[in-house]
C-alpha atoms as a PDB file:
ATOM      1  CA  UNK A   1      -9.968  -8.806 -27.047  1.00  0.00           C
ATOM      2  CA  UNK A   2     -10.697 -12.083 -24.677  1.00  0.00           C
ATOM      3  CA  UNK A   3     -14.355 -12.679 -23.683  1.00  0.00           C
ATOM      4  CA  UNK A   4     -13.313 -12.122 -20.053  1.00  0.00           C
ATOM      5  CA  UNK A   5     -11.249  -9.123 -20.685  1.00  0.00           C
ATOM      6  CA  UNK A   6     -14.630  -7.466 -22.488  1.00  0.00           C
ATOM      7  CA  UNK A   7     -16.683  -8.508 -19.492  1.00  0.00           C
ATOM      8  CA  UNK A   8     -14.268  -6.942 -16.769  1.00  0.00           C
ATOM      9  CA  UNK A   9     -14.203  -3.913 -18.849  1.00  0.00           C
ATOM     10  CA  UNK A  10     -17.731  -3.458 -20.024  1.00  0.00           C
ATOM     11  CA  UNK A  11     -19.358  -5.005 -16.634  1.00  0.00           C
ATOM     12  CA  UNK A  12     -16.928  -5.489 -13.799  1.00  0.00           C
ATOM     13  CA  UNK A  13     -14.400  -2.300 -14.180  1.00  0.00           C
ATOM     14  CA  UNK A  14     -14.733   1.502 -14.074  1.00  0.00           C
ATOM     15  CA  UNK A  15     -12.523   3.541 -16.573  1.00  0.00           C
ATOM     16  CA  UNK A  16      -9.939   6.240 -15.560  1.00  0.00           C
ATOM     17  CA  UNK A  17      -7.321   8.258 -17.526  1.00  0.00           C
ATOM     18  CA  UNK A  18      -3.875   8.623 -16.209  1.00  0.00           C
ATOM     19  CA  UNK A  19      -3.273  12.399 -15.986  1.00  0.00           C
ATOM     20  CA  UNK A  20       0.267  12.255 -13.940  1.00  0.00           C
ATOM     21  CA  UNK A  21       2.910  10.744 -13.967  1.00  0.00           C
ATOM     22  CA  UNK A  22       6.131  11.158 -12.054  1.00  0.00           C
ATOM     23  CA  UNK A  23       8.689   9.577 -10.361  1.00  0.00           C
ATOM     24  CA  UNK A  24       9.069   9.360  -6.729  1.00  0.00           C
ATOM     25  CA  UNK A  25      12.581   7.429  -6.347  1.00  0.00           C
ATOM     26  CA  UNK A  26      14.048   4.988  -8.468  1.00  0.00           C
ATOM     27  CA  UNK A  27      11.890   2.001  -7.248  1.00  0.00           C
ATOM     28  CA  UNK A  28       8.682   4.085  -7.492  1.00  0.00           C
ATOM     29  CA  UNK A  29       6.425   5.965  -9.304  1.00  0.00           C
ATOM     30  CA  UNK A  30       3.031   8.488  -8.652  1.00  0.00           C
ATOM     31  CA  UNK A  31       0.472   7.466 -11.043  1.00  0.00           C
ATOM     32  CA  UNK A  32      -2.471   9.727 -10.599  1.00  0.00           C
ATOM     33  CA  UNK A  33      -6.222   8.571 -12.285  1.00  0.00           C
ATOM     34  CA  UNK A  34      -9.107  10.532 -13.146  1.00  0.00           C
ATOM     35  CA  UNK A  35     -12.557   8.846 -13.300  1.00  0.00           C
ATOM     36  CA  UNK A  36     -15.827  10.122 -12.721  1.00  0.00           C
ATOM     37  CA  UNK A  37     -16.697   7.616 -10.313  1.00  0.00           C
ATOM     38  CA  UNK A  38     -14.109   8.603  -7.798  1.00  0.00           C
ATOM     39  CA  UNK A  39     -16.664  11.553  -6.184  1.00  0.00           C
ATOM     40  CA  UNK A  40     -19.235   8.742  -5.750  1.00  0.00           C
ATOM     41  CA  UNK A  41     -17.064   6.458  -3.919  1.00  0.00           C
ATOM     42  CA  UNK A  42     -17.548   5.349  -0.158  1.00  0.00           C
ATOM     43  CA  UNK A  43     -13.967   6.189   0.532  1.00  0.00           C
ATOM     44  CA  UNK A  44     -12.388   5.007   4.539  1.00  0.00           C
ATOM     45  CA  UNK A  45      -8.604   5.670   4.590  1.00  0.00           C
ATOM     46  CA  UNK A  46      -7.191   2.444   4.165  1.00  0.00           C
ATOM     47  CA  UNK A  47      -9.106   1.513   0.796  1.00  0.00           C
ATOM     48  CA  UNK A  48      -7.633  -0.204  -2.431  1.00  0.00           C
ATOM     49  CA  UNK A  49      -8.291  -0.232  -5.724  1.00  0.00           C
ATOM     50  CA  UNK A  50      -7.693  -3.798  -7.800  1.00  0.00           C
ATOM     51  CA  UNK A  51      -6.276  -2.197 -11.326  1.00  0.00           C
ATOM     52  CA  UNK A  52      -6.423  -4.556 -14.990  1.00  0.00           C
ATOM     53  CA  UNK A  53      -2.691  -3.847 -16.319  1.00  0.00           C
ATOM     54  CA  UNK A  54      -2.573  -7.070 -18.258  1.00  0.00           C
ATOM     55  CA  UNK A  55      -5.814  -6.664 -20.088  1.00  0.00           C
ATOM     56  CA  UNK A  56      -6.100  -7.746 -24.030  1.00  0.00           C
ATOM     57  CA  UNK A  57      -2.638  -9.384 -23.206  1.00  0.00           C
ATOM     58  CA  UNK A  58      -2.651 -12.516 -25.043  1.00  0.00           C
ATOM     59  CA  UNK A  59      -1.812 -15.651 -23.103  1.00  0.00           C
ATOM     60  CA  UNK A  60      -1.638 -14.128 -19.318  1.00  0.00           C
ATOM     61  CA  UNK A  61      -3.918 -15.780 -16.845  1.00  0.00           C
ATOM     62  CA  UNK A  62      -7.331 -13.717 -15.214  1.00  0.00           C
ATOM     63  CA  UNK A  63      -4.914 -13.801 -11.905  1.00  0.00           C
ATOM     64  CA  UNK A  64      -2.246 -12.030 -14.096  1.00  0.00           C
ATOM     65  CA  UNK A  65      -4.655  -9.652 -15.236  1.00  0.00           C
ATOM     66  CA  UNK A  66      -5.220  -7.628 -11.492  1.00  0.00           C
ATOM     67  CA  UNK A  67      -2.726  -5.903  -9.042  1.00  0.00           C
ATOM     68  CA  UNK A  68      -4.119  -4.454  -5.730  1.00  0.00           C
ATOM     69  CA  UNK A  69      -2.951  -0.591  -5.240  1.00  0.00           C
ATOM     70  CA  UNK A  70      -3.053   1.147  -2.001  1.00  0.00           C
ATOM     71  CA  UNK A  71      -4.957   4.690  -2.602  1.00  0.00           C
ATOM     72  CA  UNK A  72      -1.885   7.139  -1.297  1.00  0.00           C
ATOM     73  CA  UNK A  73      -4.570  10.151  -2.028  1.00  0.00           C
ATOM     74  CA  UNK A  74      -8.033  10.944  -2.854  1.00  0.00           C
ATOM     75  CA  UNK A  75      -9.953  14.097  -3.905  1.00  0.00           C
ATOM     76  CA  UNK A  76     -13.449  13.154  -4.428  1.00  0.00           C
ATOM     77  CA  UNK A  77     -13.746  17.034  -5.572  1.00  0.00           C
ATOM     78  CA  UNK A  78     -11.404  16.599  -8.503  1.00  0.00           C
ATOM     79  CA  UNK A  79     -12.334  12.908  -9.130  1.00  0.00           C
ATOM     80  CA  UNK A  80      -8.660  11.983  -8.405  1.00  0.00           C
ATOM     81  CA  UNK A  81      -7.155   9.259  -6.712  1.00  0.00           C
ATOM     82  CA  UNK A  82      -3.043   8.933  -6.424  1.00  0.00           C
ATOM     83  CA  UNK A  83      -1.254   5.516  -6.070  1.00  0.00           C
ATOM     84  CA  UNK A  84       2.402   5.446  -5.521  1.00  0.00           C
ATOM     85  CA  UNK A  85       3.493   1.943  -7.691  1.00  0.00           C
ATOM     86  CA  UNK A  86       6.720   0.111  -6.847  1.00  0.00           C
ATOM     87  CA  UNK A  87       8.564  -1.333  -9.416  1.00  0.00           C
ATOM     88  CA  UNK A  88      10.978  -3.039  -7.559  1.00  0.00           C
ATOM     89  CA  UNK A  89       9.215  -6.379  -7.861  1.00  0.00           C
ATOM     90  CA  UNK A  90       9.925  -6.559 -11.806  1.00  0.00           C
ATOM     91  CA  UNK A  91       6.946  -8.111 -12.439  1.00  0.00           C
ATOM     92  CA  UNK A  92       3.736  -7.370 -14.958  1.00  0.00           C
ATOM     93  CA  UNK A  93       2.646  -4.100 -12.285  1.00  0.00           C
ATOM     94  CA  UNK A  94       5.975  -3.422 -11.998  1.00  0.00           C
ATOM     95  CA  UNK A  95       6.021  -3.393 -16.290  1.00  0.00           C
ATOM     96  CA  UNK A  96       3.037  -1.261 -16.228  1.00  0.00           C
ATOM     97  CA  UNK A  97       4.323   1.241 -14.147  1.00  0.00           C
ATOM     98  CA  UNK A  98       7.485   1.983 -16.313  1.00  0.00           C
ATOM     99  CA  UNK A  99       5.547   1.722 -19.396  1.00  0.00           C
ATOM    100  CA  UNK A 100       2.004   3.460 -19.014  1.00  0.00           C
ATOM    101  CA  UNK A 101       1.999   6.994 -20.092  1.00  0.00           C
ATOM    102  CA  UNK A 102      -0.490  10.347 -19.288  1.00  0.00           C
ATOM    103  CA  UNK A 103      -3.326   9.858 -21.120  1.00  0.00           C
ATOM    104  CA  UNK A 104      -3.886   6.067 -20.669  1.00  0.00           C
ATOM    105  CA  UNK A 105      -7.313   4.784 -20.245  1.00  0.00           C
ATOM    106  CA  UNK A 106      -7.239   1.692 -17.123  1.00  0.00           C
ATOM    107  CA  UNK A 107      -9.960  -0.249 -15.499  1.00  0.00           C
ATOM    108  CA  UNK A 108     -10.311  -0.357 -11.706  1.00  0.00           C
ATOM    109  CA  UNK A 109     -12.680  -1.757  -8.694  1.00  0.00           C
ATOM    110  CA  UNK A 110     -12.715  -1.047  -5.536  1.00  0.00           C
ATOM    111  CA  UNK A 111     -11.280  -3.373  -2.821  1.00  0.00           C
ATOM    112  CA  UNK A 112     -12.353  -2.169   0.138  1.00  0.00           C
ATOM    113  CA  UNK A 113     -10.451  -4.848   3.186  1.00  0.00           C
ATOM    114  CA  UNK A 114     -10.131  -4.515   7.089  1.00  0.00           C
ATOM    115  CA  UNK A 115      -6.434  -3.000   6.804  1.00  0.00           C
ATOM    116  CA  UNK A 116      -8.043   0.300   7.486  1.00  0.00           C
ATOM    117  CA  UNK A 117      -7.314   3.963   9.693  1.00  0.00           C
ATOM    118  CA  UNK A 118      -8.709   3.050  13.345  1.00  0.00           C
ATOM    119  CA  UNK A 119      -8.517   6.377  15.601  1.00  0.00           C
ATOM    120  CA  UNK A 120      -9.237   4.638  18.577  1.00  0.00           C
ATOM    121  CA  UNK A 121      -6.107   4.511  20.286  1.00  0.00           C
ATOM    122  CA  UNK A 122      -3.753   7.013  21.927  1.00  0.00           C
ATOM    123  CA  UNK A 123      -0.201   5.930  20.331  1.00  0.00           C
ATOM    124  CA  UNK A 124       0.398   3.958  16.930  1.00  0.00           C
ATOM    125  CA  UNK A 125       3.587   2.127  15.639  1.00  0.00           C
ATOM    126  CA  UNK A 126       3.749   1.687  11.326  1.00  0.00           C
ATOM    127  CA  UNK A 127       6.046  -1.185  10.044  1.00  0.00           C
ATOM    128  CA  UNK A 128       6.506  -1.561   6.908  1.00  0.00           C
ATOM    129  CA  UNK A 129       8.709  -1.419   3.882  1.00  0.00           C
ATOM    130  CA  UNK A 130       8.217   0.063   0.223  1.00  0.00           C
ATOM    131  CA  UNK A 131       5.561  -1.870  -1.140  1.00  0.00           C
ATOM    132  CA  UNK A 132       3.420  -0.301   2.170  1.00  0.00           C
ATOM    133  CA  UNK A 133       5.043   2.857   2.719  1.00  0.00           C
ATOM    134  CA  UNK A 134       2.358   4.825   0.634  1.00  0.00           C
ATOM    135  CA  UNK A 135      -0.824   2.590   2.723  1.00  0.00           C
ATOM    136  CA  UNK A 136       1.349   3.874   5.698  1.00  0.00           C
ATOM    137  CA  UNK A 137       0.976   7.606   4.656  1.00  0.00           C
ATOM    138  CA  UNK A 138      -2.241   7.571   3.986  1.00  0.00           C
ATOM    139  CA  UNK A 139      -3.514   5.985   7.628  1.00  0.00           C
ATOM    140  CA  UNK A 140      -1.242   8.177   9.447  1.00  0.00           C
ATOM    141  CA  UNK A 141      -2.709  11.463   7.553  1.00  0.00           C
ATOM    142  CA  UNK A 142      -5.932  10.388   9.272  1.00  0.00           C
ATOM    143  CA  UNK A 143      -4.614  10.205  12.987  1.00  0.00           C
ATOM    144  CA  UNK A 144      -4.694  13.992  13.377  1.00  0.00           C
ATOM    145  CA  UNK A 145      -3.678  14.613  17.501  1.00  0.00           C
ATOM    146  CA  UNK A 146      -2.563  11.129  17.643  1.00  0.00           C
ATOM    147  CA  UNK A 147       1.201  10.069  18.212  1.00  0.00           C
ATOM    148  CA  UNK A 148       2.553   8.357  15.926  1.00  0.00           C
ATOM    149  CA  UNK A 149       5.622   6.590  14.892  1.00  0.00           C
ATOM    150  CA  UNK A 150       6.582   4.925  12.259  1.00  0.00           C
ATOM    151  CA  UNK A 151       9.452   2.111  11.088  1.00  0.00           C
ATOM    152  CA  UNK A 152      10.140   1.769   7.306  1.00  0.00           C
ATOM    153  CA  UNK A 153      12.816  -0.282   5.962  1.00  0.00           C
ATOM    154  CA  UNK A 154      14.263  -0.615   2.458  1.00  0.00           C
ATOM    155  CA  UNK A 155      18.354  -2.220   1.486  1.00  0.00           C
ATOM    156  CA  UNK A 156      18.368   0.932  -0.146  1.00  0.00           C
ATOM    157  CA  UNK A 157      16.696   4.339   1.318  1.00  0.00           C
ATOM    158  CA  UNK A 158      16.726   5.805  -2.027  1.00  0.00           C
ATOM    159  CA  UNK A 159      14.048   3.917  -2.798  1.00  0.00           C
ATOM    160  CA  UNK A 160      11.733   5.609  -0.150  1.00  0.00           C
ATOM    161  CA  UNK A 161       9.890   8.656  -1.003  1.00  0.00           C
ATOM    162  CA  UNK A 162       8.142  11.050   1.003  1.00  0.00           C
ATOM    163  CA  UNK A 163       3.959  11.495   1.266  1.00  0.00           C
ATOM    164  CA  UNK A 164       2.213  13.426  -0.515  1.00  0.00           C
ATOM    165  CA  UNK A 165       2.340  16.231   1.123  1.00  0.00           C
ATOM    166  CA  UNK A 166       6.197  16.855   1.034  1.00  0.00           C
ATOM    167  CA  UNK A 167       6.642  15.515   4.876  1.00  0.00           C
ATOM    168  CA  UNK A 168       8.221  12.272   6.037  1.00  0.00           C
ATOM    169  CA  UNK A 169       7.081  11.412   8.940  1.00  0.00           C
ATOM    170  CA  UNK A 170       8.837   8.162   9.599  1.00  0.00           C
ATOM    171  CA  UNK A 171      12.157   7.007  10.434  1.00  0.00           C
ATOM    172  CA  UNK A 172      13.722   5.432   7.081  1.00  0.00           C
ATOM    173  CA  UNK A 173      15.694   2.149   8.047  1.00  0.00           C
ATOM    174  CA  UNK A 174      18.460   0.322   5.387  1.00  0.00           C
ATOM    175  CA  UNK A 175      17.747  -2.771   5.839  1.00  0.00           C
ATOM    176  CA  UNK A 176      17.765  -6.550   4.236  1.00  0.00           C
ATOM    177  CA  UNK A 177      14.811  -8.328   2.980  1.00  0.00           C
ATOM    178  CA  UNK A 178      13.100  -9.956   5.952  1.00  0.00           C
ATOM    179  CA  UNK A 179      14.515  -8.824   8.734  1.00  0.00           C
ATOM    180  CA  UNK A 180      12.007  -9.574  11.374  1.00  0.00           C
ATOM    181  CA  UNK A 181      14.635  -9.452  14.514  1.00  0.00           C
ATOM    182  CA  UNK A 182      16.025  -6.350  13.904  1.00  0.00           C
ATOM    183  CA  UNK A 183      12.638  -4.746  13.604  1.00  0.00           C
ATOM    184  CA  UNK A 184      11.887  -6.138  16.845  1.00  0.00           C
ATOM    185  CA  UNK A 185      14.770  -4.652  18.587  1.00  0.00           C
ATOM    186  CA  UNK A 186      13.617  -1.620  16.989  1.00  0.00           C
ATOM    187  CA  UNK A 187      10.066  -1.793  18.110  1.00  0.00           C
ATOM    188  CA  UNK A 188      11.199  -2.364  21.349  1.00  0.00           C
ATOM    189  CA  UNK A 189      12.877   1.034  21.471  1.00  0.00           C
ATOM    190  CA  UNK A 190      10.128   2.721  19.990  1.00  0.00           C
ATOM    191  CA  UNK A 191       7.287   0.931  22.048  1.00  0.00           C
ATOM    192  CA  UNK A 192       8.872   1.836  25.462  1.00  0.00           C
ATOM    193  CA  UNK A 193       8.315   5.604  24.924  1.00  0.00           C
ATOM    194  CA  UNK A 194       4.510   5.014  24.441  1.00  0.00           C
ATOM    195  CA  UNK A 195       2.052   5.444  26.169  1.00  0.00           C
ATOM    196  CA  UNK A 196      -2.173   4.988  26.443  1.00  0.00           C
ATOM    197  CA  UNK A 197      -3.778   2.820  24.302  1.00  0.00           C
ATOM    198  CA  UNK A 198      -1.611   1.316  21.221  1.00  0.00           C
ATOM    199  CA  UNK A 199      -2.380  -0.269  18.109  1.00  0.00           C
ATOM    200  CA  UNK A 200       0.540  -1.415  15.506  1.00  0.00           C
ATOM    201  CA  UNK A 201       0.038  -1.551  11.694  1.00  0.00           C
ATOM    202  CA  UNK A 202       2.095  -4.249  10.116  1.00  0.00           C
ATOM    203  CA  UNK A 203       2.775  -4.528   6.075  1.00  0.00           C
ATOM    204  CA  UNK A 204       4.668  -5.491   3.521  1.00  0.00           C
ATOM    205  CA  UNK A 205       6.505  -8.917   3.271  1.00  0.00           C
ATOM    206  CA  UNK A 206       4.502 -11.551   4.728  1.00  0.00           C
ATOM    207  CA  UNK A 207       7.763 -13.287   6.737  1.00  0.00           C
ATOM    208  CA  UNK A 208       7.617  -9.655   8.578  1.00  0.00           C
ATOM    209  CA  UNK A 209       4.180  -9.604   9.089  1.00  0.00           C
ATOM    210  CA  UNK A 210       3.918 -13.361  10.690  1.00  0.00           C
ATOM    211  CA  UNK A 211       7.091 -13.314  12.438  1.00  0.00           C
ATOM    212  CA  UNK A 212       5.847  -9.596  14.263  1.00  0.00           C
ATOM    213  CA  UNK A 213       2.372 -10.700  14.518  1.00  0.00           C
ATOM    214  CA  UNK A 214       3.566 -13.706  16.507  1.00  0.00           C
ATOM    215  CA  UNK A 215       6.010 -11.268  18.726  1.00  0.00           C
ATOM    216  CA  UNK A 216       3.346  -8.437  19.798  1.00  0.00           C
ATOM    217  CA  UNK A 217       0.663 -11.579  20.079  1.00  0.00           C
ATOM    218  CA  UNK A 218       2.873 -13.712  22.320  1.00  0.00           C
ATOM    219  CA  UNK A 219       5.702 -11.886  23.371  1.00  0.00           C
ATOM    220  CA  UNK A 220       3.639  -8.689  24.300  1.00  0.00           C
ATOM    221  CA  UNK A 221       0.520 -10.394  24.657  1.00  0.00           C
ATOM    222  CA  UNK A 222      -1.145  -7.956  22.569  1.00  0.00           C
ATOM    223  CA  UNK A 223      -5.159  -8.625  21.665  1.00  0.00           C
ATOM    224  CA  UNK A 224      -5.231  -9.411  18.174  1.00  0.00           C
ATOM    225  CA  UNK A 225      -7.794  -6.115  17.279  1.00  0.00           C
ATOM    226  CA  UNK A 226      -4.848  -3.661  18.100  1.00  0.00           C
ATOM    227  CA  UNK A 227      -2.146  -5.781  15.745  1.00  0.00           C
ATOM    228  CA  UNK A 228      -3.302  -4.839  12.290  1.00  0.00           C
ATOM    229  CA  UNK A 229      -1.253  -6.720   9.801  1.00  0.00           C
ATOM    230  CA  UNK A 230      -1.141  -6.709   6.137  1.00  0.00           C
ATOM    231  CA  UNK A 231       1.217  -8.779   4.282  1.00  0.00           C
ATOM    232  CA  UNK A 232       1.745  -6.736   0.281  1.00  0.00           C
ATOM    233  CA  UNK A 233       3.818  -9.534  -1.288  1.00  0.00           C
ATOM    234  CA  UNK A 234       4.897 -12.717  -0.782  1.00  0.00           C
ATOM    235  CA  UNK A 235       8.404 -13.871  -2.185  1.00  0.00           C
ATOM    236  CA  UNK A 236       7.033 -17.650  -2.957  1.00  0.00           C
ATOM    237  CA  UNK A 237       4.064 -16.176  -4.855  1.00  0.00           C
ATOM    238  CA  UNK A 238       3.057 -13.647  -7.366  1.00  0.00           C
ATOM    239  CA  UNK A 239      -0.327 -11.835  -7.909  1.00  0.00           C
ATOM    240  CA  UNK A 240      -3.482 -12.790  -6.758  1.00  0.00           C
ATOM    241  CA  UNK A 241      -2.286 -16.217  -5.779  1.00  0.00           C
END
């Protein structure tokens, strides 16, 4: 074991065991951890966890090391949190997903960010694709009494899954990576049967979440603190980069 992998584990990291794993489509898997430190966490819907999936790996950068997870579920009771991994990327995450098995001891840390539930509005609008679909789920679980609606996009459908909870509470969309105009169109639609105040969530591929960011900003002339955007990946990059 690397000096730096011994410090993240012993000093940085807290341990969890895998106890779950299933699939939830063929571009997607539940893992579900265990770890003591769950029931002590200062959880707001919205939260991540950075996970080590390339620790002890000989020759892979610190960078390589760390993949952000949205938490899909938490049950501080149980000391249980649920992340729904895509594997569609093919990369190291994308490895450990396919390979890890029930059992497994990780190492995690809480990243805590600004993409997170706001209940201060009257209507909401979720964009997104499958890398945010299970971030997606999790703020609109918090918006009891709150109308929602919700635009997620995949080429394939397949590879959407529903929440947690067995419900689907968004309209699935087949479409190509990157298309910003035709969500427009669709937001559009979607926008003119709202009503109060609205905030939009944004995630996934950061083309999407510029070019929509620039259409509700200038276009709508939306204020910026009711267009939350989040971009998950980035075509030109790969991990923490």
């Amino acid at each position: 074991m690397g000096i730096i992998d011994s410090i993240l584990k012993k000093v940085v990291l807290q341990k969890a065991t895998i106890v779950e794993k299933r699939r939830l489509s063929d571009s997607a898997f539940l893992i579900r951890l265990e770890s003591k430190g769950i029931s002590e966490a200062d959880f707001v819907p919205g939260h991540f966890i950075r996970l080590a999936v390339g620790l002890d790996k000989e020759g892979t950068s610190v960078k390589d090391k760390v993949r952000s997870y949205s938490v899909w579920n938490i049950d501080t009771s149980q000391d249980i949190i649920d992340l729904a991994v895509a594997t569609h990327s093919n990369g190291i995450g994308s490895k450990w997903a396919e390979d890890c098995t029930i059992g497994d001891e990780i190492y995690f840390k809480w990243k805590k960010g600004n993409f997170l539930v706001d209940d201060s509005a009257d209507s909401y609008l979720m964009i997104g694709d499958l890398s945010a679909l299970s971030h997606l789920y999790m703020i609109n679980r918090n918006l009891p009494n709150k109308k929602v609606k919700g635009i997620i996009y995949s080429s394939d459908t397949d590879d959407l899954f529903s929440d947690i909870d067995g419900q689907a509470p968004f309209d699935f969309y087949s479409l190509p990576h990157n298309p910003s105009q035709e969500l427009i169109h669709k937001a559009k639609e979607l926008l003119a049967d709202m009503t109060g105040k609205k905030i939009v969530y944004i995630a996934g591929d950061s083309r999407v979440c510029v070019a929509l960011n620039q259409f509700f900003r200038n276009e709508l002339n939306w204020e910026t603190k009711f267009i939350k955007t989040k971009p998950f990946w980035n075509p030109a990059k790969k991990g923490l980069e």
